[in-house]
Protein backbone atom coordinates (compact mmCIF):
# COMPACT_ATOMS: atom_id res chain seq x y z
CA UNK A 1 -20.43 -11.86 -23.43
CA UNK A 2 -17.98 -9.26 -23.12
CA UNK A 3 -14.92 -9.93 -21.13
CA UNK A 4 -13.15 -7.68 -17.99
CA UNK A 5 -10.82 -5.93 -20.45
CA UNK A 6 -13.40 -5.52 -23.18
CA UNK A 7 -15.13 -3.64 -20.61
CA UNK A 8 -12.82 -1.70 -19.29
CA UNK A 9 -10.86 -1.00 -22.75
CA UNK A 10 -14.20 0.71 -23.89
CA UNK A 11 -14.16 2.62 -20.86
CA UNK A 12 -10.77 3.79 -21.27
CA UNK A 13 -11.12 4.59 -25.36
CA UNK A 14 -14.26 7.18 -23.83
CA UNK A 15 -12.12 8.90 -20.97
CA UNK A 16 -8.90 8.87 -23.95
CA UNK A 17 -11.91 10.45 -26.55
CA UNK A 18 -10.16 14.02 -25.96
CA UNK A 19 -6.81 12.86 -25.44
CA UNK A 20 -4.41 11.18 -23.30
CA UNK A 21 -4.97 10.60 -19.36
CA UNK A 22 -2.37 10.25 -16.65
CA UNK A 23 -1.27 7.15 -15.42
CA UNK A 24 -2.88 8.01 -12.31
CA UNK A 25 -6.25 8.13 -14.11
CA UNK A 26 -5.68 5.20 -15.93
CA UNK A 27 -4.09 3.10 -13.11
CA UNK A 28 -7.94 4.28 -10.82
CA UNK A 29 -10.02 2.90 -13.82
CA UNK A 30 -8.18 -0.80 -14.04
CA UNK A 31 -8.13 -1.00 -10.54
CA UNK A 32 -11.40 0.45 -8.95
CA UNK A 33 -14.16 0.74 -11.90
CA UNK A 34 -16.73 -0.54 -9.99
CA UNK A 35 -17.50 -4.70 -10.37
CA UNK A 36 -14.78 -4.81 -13.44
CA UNK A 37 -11.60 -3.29 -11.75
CA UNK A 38 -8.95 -5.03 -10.19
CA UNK A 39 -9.84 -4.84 -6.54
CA UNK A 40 -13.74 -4.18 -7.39
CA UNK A 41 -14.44 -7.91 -9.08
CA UNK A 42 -14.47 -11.04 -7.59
CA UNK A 43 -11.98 -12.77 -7.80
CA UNK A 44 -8.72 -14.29 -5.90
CA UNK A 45 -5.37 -11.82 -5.57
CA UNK A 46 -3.94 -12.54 -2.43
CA UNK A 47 -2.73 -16.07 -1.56
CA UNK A 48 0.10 -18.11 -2.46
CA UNK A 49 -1.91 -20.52 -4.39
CA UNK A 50 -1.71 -20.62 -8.22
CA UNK A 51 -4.93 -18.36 -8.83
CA UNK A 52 -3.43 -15.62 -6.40
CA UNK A 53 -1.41 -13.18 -7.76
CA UNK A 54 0.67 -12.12 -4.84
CA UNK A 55 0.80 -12.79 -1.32
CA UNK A 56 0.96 -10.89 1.49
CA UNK A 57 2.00 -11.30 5.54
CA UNK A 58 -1.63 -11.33 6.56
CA UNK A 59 -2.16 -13.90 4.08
CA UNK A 60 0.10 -16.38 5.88
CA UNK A 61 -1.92 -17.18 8.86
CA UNK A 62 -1.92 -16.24 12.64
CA UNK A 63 1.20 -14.95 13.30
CA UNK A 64 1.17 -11.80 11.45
CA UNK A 65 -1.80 -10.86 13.43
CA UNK A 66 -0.20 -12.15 16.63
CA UNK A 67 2.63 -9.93 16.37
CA UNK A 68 0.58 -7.44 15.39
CA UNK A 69 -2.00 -7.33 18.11
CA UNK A 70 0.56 -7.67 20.87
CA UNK A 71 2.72 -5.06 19.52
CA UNK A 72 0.03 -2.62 19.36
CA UNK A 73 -0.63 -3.38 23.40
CA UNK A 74 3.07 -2.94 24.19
CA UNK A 75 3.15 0.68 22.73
CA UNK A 76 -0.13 1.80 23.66
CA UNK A 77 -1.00 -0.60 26.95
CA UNK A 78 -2.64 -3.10 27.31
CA UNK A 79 -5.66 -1.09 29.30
CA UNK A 80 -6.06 1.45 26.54
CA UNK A 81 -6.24 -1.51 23.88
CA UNK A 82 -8.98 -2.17 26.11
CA UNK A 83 -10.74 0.80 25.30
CA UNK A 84 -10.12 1.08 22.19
CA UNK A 85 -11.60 0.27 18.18
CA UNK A 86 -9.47 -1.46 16.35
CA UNK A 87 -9.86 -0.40 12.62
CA UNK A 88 -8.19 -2.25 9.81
CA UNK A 89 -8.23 0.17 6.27
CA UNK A 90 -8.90 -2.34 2.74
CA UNK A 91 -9.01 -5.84 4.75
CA UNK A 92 -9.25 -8.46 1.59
CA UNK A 93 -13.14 -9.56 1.98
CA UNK A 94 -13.24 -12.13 4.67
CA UNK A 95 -9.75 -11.70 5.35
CA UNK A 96 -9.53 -9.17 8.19
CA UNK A 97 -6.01 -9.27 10.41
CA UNK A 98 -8.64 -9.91 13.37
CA UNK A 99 -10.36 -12.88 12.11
CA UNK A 100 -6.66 -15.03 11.84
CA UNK A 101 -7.05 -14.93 15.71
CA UNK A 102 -9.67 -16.54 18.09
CA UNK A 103 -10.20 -13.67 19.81
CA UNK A 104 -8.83 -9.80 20.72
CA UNK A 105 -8.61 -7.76 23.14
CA UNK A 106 -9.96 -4.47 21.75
CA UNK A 107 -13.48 -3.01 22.78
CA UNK A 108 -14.63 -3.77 19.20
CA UNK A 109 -13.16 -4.18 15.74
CA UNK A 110 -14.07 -2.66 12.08
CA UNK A 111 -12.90 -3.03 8.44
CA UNK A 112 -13.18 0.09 5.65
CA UNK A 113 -13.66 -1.40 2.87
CA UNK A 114 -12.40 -0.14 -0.66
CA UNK A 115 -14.75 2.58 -1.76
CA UNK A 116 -15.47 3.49 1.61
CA UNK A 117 -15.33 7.03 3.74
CA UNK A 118 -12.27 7.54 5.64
CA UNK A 119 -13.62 8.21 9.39
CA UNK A 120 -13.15 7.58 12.60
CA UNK A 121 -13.86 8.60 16.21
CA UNK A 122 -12.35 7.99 19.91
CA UNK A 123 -10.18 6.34 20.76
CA UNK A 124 -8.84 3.81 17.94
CA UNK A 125 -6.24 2.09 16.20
CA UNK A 126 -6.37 2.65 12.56
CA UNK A 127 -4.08 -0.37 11.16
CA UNK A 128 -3.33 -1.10 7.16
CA UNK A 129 -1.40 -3.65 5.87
CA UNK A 130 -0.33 -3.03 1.78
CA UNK A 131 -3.29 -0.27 1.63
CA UNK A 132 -0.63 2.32 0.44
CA UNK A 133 0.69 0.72 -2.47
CA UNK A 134 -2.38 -0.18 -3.93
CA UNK A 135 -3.84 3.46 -4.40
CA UNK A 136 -3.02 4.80 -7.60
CA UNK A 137 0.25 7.17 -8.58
CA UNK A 138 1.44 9.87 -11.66
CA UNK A 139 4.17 8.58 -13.06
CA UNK A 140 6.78 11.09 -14.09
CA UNK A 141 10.40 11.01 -16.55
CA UNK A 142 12.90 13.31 -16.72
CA UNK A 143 13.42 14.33 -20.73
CA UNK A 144 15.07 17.26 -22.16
CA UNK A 145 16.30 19.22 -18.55
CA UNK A 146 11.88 18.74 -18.10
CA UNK A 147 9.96 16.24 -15.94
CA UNK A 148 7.46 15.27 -17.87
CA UNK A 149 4.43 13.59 -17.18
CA UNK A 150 3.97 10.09 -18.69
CA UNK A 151 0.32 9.01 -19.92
CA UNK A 152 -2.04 6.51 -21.24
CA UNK A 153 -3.80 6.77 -25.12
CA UNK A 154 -5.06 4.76 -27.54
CA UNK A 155 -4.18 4.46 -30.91
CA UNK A 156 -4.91 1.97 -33.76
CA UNK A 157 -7.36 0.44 -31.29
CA UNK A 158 -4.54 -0.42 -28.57
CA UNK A 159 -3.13 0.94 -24.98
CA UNK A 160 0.26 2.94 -25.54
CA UNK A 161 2.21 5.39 -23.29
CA UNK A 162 2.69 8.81 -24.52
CA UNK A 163 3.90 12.52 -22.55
CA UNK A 164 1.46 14.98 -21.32
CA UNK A 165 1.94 18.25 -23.01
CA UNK A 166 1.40 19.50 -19.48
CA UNK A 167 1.67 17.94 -15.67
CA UNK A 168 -1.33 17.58 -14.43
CA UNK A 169 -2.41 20.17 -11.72
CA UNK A 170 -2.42 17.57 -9.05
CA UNK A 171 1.78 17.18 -10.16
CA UNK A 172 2.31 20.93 -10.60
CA UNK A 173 1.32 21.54 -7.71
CA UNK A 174 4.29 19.30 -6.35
CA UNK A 175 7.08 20.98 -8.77
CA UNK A 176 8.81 22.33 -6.40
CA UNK A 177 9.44 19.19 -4.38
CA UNK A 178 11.01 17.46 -7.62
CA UNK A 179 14.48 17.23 -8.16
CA UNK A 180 16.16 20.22 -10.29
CA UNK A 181 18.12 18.43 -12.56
CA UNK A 182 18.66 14.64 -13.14
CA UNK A 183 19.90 12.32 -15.08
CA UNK A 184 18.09 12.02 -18.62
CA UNK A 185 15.46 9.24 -18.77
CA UNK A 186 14.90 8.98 -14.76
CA UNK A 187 11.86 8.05 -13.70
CA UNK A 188 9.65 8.95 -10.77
CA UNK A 189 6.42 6.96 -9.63
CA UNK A 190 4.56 9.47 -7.52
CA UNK A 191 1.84 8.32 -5.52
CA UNK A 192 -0.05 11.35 -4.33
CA UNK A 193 -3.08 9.94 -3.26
CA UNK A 194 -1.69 8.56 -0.28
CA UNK A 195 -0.90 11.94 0.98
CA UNK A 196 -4.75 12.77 0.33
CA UNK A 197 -5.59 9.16 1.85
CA UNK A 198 -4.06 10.21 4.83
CA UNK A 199 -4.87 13.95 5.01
CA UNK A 200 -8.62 12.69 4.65
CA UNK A 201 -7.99 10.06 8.00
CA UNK A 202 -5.99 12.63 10.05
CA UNK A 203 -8.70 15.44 9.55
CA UNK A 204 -11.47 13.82 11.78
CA UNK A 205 -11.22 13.91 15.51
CA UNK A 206 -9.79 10.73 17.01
CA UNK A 207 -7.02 9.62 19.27
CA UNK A 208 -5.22 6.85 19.53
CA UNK A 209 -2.50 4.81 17.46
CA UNK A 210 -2.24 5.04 13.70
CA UNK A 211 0.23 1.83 11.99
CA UNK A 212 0.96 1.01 8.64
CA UNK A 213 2.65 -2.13 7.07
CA UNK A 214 3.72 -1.69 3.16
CA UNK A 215 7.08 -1.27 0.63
CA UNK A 216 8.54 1.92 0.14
CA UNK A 217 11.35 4.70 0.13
CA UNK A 218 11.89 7.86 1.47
CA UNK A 219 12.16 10.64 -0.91
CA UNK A 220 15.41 11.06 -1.60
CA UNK A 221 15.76 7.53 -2.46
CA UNK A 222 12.64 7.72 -4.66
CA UNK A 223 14.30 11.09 -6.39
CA UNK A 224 18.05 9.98 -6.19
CA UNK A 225 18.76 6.03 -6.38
CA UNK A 226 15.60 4.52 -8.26
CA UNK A 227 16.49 5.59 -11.74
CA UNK A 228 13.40 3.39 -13.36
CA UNK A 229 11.08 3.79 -10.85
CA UNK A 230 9.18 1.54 -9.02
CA UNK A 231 5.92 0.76 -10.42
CA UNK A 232 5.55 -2.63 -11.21
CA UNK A 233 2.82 -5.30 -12.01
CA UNK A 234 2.29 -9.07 -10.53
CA UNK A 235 -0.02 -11.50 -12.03
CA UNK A 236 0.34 -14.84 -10.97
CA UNK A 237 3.21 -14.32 -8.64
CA UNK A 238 5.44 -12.80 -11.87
CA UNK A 239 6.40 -9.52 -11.48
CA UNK A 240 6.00 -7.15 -15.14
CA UNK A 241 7.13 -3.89 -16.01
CA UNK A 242 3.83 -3.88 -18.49
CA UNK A 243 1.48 -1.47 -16.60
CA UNK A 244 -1.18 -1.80 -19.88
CA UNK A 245 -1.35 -5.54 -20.18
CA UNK A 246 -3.92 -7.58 -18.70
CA UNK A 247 -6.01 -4.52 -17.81
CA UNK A 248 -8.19 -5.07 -14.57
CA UNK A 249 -6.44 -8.90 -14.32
CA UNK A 250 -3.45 -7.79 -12.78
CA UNK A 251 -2.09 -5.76 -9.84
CA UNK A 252 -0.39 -2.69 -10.73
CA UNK A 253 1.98 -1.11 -7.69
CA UNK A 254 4.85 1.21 -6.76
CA UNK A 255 6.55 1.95 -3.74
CA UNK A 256 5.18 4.06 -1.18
CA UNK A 257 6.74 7.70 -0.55
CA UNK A 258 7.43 7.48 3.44
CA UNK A 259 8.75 11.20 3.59
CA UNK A 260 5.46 13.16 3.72
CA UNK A 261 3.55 10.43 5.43
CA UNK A 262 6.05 11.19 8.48
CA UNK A 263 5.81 14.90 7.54
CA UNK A 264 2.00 14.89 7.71
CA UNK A 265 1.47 12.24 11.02
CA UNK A 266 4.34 14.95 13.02
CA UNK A 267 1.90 17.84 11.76
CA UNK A 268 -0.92 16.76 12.82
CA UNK A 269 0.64 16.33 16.72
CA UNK A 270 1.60 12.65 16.22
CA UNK A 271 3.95 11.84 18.96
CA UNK A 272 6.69 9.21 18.36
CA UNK A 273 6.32 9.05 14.81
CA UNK A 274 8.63 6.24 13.80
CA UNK A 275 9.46 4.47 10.30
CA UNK A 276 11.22 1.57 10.41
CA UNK A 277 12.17 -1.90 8.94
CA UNK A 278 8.90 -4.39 9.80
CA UNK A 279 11.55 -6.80 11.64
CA UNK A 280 12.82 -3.92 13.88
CA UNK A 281 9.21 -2.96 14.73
CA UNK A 282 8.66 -6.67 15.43
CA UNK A 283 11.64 -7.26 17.30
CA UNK A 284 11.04 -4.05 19.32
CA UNK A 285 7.48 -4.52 19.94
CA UNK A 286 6.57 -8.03 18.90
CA UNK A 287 8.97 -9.81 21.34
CA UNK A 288 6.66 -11.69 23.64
CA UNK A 289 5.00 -13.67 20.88
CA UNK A 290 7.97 -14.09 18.91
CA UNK A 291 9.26 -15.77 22.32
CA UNK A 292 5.76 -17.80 22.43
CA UNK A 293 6.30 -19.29 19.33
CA UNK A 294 9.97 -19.70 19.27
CA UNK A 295 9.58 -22.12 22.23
CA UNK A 296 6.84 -23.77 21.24
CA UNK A 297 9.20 -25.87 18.93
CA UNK A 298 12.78 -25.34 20.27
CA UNK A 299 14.25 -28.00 18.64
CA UNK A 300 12.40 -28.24 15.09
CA UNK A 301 11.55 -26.01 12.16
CA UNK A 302 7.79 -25.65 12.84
CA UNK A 303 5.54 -23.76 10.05
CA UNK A 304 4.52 -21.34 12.95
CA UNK A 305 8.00 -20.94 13.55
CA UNK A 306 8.84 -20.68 9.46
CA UNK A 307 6.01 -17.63 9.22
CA UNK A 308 8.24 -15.99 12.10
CA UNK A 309 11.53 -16.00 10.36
CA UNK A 310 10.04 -15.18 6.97
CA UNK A 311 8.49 -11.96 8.67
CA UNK A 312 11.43 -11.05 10.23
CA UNK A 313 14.14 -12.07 8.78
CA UNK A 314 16.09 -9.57 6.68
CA UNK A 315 15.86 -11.50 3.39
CA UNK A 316 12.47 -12.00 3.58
CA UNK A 317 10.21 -9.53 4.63
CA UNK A 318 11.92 -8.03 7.36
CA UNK A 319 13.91 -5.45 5.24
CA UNK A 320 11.40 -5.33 2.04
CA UNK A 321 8.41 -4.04 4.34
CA UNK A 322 8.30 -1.40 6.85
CA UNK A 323 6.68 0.58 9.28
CA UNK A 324 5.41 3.70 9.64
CA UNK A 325 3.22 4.46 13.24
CA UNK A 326 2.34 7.52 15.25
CA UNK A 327 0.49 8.38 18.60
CA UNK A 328 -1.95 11.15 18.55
């Protein structure tokens, strides 16, 4: 029986058949080819167990959802949370941020899968948590006073990385945003497609609270201080640089481009559009749980009190994730 990357190798040597494709191309096939990809086959990512591959803060228990939930109702109220559908974008199956908790307060909940149409209606509350970072990116290098487009073929029956004779229209078409000149050799993971992710959710007709949880930069950090990018793999809890090993066995990631995520929420008549550092947006709107559980074990070091700190706390998650979130 063929394996996962037999599978998907033979898919990949048809779509290379004319020549190379972008990473972003290549990156889509590992990671969504339907029942062989990445996120498409069953099998365990998220967890800190040794068969996950990463973990994430939803994947720690109740109180990412806690904080959540009540930080969500002390921005928006707790009477329109009332009112309103709670939707949660790529929830791991059977791992929803709603079903860590015994019950909400929302007038109903719902999960998009993978795959599925971006849509909603009413009022709602469109939540992801590491959806961003997950959808895949061009990845471009600066060579010869040229950004150049970096690429996937196949030769003498293996993966390699070669340059696009051309950018791909999706990237020219973004030219103008890329720095003029740089240093030789500097490296830009671009993920585009959550600007079209987005574009696609803000063009139906709903109100309410939009909030994502992920990694990522602003722009000029992206163009200025990340000379080797920041795509990355993790299998097993390692981190790799090797984007064409263990095709469709491992996570492949880079960080998410905040600056025209902002750009696009303000556009579309987003009101207090606000990015910043997970434990600020905690601390700010997360307070009255963090409380809760703080004095449920004053004196000790309990494990509810443990997934707090590790949230929040600056070496930990608090700095490495943020938050982007808009009214509309």
């Amino acid at each position: 029986m063929s394996s996962t990357r037999d599978i998907l190798f033979d898919q990949l040597s048809n779509c290379c058949a004319d020549g190379p494709i972008s990473y972003c191309e290549f990156i889509d096939k590992v990671l969504y080819t339907k029942k062989y990809g990445y996120y498409t086959s069953e099998r365990k990512r998220v967890g800190r167990g040794v068969q996950g591959d990463f973990y994430t803060a939803e994947s720690l228990g109740s109180v990412f959802a806690e904080l959540v939930v009540s930080s969500v109702q002390a921005i928006i109220g707790e009477s329109l949370a009332r009112e309103s559908c709670f939707i949660e974008i790529a929830a791991e199956p059977g791992a929803d941020l709603l079903s860590h908790i015994d019950s909400h307060p929302f007038a109903k909940a719902k999960v998009i899968r993978h795959g599925q149409k971006l849509q909603a209606q009413g009022p709602v509350i469109i939540f992801a948590n590491e959806w961003l970072d997950a959808l895949p990116f061009h990845r471009l290098i600066y060579s010869k006073g040229n950004w150049r487009e970096r690429a996937v073929n196949i030769q003498n029956n293996r993966l390699v990385e070669v340059l696009l004779d051309e950018l791909t229209p999706a990237v020219a078409a973004q030219i103008d945003r890329l720095p003029e000149r740089a240093a030789d050799g500097y490296e830009i993971d671009l993920p585009l497609q959550t600007e079209s992710a987005l574009k696609q959710l803000l063009s139906h007709d709903w109100s309410g609270l939009i909030l994502f949880f992920d990694y990522g930069k602003t722009w000029q950090e992206l163009a200025q201080n990340c000379p080797n990018g920041t795509a990355r793999s993790y299998y097993k809890h390692r981190k790799g640089s090797n984007l064409l090993n263990r095709i469709g066995e491992q996570d492949i990631t880079c960080d998410v481009n905040w600056s025209p995520l902002e750009e696009q929420l303000i556009n579309n008549k987003f009101k207090n559009v606000t990015l910043q550092s997970q434990e600020s947006f905690f601390v700010h709107h997360g307070q009255k749980v963090a409380e809760i559980i703080v004095s449920e074990s004053p004196w000790s070091l309990s494990r509810r009190r443990q997934t707090l700190m590790e949230l929040i706390h600056p070496s930990h998650m608090g700095q490495h994730f943020q938050a982007l979130w808009g009214i509309r």
